[in-house]
Protein backbone atom coordinates (compact mmCIF):
# COMPACT_ATOMS: atom_id res chain seq x y z
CA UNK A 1 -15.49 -17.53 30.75
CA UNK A 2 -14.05 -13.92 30.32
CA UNK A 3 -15.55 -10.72 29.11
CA UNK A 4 -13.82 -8.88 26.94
CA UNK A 5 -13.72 -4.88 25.29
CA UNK A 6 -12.42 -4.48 21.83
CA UNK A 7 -11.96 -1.33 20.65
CA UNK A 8 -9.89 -1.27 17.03
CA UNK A 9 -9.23 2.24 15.03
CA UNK A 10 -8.58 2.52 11.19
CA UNK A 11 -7.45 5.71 10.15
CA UNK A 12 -6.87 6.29 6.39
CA UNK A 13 -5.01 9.41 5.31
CA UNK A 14 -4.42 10.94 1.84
CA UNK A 15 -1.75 13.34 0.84
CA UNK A 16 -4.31 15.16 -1.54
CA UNK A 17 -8.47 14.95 -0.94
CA UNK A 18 -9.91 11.88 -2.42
CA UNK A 19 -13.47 12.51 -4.10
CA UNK A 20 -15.03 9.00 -3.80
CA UNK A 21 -14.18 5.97 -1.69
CA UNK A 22 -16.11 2.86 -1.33
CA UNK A 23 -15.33 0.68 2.04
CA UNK A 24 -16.33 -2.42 3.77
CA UNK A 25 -15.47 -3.67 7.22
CA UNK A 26 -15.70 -7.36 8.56
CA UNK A 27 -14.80 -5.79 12.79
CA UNK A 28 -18.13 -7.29 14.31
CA UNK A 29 -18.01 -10.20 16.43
CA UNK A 30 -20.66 -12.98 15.88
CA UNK A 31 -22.84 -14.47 18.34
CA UNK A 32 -22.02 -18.68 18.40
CA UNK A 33 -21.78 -21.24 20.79
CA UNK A 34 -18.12 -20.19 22.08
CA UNK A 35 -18.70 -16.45 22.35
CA UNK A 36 -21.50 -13.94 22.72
CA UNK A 37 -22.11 -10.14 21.82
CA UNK A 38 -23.03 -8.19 24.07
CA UNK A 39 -22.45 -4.55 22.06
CA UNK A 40 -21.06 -3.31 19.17
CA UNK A 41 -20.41 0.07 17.90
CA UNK A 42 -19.21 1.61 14.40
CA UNK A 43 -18.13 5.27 13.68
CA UNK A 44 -17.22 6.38 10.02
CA UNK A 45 -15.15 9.90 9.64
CA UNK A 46 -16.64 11.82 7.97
CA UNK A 47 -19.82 10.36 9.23
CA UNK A 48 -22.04 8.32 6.37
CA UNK A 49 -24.42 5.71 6.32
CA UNK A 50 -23.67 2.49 6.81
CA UNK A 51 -25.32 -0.96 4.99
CA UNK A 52 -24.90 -4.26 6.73
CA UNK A 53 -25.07 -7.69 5.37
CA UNK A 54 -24.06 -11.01 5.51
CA UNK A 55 -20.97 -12.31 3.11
CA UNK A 56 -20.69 -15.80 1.31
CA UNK A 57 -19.20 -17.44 4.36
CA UNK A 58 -21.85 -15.71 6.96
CA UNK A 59 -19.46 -12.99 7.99
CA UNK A 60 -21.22 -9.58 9.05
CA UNK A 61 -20.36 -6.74 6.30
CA UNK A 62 -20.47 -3.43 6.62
CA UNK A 63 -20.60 -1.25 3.30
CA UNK A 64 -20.42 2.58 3.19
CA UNK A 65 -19.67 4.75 0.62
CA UNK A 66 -18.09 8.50 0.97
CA UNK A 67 -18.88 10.69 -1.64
CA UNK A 68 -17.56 14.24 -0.84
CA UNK A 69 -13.92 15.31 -1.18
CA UNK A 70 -12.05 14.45 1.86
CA UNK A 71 -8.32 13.68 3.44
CA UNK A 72 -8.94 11.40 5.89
CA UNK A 73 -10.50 8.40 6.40
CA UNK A 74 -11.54 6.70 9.79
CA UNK A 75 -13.43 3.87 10.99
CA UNK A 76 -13.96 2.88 14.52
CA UNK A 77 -15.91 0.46 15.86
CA UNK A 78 -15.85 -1.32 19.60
CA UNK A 79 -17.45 -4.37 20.89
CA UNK A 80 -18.02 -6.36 24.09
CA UNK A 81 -17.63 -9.73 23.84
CA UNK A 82 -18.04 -12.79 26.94
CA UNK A 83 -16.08 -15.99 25.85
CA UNK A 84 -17.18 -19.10 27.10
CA UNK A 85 -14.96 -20.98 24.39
CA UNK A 86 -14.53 -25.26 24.95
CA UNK A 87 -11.08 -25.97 23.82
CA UNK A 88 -9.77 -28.59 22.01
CA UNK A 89 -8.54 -31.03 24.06
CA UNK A 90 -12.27 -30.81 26.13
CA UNK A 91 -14.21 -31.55 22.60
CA UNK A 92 -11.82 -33.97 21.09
CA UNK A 93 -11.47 -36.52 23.71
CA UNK A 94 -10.49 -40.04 22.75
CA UNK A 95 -11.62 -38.97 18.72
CA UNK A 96 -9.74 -40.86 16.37
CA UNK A 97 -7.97 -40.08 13.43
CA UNK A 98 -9.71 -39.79 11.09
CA UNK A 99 -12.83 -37.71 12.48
CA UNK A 100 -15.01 -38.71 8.96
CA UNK A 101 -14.87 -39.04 5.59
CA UNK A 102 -15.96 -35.38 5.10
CA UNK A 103 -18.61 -34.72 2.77
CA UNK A 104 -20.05 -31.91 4.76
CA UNK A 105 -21.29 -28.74 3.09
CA UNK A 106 -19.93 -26.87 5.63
CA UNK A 107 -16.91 -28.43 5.50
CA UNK A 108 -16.16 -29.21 1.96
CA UNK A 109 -15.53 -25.67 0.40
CA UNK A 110 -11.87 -26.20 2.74
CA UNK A 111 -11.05 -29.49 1.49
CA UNK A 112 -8.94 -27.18 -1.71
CA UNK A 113 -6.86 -24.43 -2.46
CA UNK A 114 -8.17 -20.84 -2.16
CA UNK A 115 -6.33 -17.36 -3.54
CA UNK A 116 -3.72 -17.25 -0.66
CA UNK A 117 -3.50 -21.15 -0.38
CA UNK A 118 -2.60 -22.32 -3.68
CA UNK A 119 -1.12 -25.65 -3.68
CA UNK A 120 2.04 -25.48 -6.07
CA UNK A 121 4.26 -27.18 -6.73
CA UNK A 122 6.88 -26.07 -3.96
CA UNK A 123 3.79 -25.88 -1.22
CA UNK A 124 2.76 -29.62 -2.64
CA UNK A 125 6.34 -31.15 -1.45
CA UNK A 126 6.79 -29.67 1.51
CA UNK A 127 3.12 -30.79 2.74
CA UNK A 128 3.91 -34.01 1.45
CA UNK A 129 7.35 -34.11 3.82
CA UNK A 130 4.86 -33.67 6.10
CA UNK A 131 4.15 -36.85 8.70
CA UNK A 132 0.72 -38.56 8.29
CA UNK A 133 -1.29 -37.62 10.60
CA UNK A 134 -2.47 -40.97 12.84
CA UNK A 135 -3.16 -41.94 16.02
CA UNK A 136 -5.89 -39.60 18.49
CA UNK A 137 -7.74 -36.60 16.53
CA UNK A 138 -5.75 -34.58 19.01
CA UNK A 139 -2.37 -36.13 18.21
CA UNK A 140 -3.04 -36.03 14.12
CA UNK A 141 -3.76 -32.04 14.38
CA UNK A 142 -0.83 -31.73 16.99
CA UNK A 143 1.34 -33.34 14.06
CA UNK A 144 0.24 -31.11 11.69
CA UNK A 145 0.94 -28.00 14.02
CA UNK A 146 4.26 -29.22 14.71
CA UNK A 147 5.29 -29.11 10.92
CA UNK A 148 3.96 -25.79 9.81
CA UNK A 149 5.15 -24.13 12.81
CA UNK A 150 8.60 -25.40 12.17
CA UNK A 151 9.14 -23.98 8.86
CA UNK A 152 8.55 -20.44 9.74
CA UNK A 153 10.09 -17.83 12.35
CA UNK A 154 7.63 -15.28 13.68
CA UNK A 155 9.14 -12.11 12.08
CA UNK A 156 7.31 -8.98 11.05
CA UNK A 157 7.48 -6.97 7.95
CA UNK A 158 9.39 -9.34 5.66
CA UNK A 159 5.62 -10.14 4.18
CA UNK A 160 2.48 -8.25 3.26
CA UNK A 161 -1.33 -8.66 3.37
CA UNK A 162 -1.55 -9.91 0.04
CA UNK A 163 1.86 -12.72 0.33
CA UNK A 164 1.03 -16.23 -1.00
CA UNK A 165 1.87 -18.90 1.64
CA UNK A 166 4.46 -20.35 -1.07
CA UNK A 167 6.23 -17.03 -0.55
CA UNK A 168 6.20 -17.21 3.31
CA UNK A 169 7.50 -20.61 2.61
CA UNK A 170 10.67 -19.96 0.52
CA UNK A 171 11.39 -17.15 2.88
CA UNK A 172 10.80 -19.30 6.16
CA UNK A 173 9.33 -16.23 8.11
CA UNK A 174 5.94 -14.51 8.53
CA UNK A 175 3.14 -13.05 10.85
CA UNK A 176 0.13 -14.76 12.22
CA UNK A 177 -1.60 -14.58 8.78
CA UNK A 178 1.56 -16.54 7.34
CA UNK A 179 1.64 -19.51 10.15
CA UNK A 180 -2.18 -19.62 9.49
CA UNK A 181 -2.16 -19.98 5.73
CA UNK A 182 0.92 -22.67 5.92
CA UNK A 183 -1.25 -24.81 8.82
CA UNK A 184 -4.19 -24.40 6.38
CA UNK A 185 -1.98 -26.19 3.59
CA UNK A 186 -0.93 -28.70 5.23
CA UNK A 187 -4.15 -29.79 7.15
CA UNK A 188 -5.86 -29.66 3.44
CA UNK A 189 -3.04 -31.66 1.93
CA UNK A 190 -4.22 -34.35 4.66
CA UNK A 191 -7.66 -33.67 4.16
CA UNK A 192 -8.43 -32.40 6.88
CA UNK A 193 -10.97 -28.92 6.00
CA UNK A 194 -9.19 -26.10 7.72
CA UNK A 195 -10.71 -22.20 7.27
CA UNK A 196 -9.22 -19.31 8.42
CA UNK A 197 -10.03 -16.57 11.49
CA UNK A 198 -9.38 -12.74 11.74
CA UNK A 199 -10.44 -11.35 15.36
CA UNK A 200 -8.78 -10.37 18.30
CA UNK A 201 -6.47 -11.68 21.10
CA UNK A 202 -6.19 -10.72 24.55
CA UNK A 203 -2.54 -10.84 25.50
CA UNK A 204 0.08 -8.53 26.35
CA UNK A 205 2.08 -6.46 24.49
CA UNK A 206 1.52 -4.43 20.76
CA UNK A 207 -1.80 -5.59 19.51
CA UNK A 208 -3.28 -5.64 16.17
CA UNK A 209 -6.05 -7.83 14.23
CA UNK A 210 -4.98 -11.54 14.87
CA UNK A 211 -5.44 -15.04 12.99
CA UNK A 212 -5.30 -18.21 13.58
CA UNK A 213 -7.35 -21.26 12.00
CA UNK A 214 -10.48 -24.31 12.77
CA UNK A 215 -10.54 -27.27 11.85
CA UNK A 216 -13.54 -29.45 11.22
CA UNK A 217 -14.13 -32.36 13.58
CA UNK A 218 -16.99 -33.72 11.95
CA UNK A 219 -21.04 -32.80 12.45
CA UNK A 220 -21.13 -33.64 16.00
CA UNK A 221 -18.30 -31.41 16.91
CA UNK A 222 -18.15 -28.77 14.24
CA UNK A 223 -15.62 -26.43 14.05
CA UNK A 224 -12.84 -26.30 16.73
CA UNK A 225 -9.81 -23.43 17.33
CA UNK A 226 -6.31 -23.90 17.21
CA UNK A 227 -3.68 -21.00 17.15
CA UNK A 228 -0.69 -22.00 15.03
CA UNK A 229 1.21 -18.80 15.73
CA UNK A 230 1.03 -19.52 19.17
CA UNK A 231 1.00 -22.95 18.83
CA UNK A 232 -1.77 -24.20 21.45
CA UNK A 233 -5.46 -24.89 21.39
CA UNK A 234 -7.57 -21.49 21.39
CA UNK A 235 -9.60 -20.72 24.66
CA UNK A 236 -11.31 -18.08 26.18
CA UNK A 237 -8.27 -15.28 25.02
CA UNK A 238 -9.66 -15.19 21.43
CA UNK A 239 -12.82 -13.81 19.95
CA UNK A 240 -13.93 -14.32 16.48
CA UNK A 241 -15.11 -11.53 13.92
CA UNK A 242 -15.03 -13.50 10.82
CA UNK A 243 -14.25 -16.97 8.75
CA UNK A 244 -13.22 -17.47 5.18
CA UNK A 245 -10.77 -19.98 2.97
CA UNK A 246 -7.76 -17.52 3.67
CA UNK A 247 -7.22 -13.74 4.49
CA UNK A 248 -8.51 -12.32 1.18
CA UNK A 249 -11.95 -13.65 2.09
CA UNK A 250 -12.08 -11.60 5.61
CA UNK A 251 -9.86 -8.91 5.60
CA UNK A 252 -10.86 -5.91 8.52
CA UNK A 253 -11.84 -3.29 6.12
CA UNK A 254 -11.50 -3.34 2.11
CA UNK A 255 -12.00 -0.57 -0.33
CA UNK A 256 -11.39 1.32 -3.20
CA UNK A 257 -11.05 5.17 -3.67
CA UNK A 258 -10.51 7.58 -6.20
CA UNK A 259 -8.04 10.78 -6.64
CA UNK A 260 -5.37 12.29 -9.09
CA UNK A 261 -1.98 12.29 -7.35
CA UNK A 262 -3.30 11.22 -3.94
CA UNK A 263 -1.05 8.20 -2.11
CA UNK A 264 -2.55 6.61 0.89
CA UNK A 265 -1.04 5.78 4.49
CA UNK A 266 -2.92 3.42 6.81
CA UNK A 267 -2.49 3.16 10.61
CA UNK A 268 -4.33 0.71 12.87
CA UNK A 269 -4.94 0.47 16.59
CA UNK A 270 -6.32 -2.27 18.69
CA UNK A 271 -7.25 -2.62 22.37
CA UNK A 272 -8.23 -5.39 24.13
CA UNK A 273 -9.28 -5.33 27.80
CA UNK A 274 -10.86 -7.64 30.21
CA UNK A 275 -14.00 -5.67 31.92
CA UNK A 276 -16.73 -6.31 34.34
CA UNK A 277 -19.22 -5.92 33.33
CA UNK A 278 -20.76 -4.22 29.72
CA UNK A 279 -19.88 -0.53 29.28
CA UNK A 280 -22.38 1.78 29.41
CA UNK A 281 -21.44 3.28 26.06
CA UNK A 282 -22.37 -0.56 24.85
CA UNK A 283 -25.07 -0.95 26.66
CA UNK A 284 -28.72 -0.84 25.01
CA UNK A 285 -29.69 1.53 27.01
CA UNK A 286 -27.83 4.18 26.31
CA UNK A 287 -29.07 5.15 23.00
CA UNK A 288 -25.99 4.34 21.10
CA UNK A 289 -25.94 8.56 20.41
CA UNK A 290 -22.14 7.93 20.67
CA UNK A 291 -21.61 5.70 18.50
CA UNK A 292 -24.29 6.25 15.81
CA UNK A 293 -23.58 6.42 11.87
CA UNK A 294 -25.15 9.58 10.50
CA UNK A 295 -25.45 11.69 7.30
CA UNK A 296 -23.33 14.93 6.81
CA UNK A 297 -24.68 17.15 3.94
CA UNK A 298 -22.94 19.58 1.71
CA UNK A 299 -23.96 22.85 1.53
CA UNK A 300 -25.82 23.67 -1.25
CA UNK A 301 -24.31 26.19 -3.92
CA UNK A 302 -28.04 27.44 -5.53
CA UNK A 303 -25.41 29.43 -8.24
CA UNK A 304 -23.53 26.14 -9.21
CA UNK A 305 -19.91 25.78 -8.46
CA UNK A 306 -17.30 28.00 -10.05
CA UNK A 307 -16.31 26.58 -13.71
CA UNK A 308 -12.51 25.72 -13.01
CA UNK A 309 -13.96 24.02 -10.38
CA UNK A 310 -16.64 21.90 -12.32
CA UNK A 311 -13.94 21.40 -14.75
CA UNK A 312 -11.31 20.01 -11.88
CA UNK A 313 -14.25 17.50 -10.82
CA UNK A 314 -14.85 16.28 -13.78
CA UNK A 315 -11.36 15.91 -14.86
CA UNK A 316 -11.10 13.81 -11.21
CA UNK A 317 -14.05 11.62 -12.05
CA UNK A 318 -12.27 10.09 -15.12
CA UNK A 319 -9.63 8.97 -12.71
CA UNK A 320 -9.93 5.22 -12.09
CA UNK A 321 -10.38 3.67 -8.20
CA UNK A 322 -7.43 2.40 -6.56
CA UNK A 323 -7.37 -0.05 -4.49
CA UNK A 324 -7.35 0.89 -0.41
CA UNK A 325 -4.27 -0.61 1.10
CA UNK A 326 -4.74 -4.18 3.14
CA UNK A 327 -4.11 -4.17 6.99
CA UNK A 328 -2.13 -7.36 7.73
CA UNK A 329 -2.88 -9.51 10.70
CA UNK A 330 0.02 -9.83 12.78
């Protein structure tokens, strides 16, 4: 069991103001039966009202929308976490291979292809080359590990958030998201249903967002961790914020936003720390003043806004939204 402090920063910074940008962030992590929250924080700059919901998949979302001209963008959020994470090897004992025949509704949506998995032509024959998976559950997934891990070198920025795992492929390198995507080919080739996982790793060294994959093990097991980046069996190191077929479906934060000649840098930092006990700026009891979401107001102009400037606005509101740029998972 460990307890863990997550704090992760988004900044988003425009060469010119931006008049509009709509955002949403996939940074809490869930309560389930191999972690708990304990607290969780978000902070917008400038400060807006936030929306939360839950995705498709049953991811916490968090939706807020900026509406006054502004150069900068960021979103912080921080979390406590305590992991109390079964691995692998402890839930899989003496399982054979195959676990089931799945028909599952929870399992079935990763049984096929998804927008950063597509199975063609050149991903098809290499999970084919593949060995069948036999023997133990635990020796079948280990098999499958084995061959995605050995077709790619850890290497950063040869790929982006948005590179198909046939790309990572043919190039033979890639970051966590890339090792993830190729073990999620190959276990699906196999049918075995495979989904992705952004969240957060405690180790040392430069952090970011990390990924890494579970596999289903059939009803009575559900859905167990396996890092193929790292190539071992997830345990109390790793905490969850969200699950989908493949990156696109939980990326951090997603948005669009609108300007004339604007161009947009993103930078990203992530701590993780072992603690204690829960921080007091996490704790319940504190209010959450520091960390609430609140509305900023304009002030009001009762004579209406100079006319080169009503015309510049409305010149800027026939501009279409651009797409925010991804933050890849490393």
């Amino acid at each position: 069991m460990q307890l863990l402090r997550i704090d992760h920063e988004t900044k988003l910074t425009y060469t010119e103001p931006v008049i509009e940008a709509v955002m949403e962030v996939r940074m809490a992590p869930p309560s389930t039966e191999d972690q708990t929250i304990l607290g969780y924080r978000l902070r917008t700059t400038p400060p807006v009202p936030v929306t939360s919901y839950r995705d498709g998949y049953g991811n916490r979302t968090e939706l807020f929308t900026i509406g006054s001209p502004h150069s900068e963008t960021v979103i912080r959020t921080a979390s406590c976490v305590r992991v109390h994470r079964r691995t692998g090897p402890e839930r899989l004992t003496d399982m054979l291979w195959p676990a089931e025949t799945s028909t599952s509704v929870d399992a079935i949506e990763y049984l096929r292809g998804s927008p950063l998995v597509e199975m063609t032509g050149d991903v098809q024959s290499f999970c084919a080359s593949t060995p069948e998976p036999k023997g133990t559950y635990l020796e079948a997934v280990g098999a499958i590990l084995k061959a995605s891990r050995a077709a790619l070198t850890y290497e950063k920025k040869v790929t982006t958030a948005t590179t198909q795992v046939g790309d990572a492929l043919k190039l033979g390198m890639g970051v966590c998201q890339d090792f993830a995507h190729l073990f999620l080919a190959v276990a699906r080739h196999w049918k075995l249903p495979a989904r992705y996982v952004s969240g957060y790793v405690n180790q040392v060294g430069e952090l970011a967002t990390h990924a890494w994959v579970q596999i289903w093990a059939g009803p009575e097991v559900g859905w167990v961790d396996i890092d193929p980046t790292q190539g071992k069996w997830v345990s109390q190191d790793h905490v969850v914020t969200a699950v989908g077929r493949d990156f696109s479906d939980v990326p951090p934060n997603r948005g669009v936003w609108k300007g004339v000649n604007a161009e947009e840098t993103i930078t990203v930092s992530v701590s993780v720390q072992p603690v204690d006990r829960v921080p007091m700026d996490l704790s319940d009891g504190d209010g959450g003043s520091p960390w609430m979401t609140g509305t900023q107001s304009s002030p009001v102009e009762r004579d209406g806004p100079p006319r080169d400037r009503l015309f510049n606005q409305q010149k800027q509101q026939r501009v279409l939204f651009r797409q925010q740029q991804s933050q890849q998972q490393q």
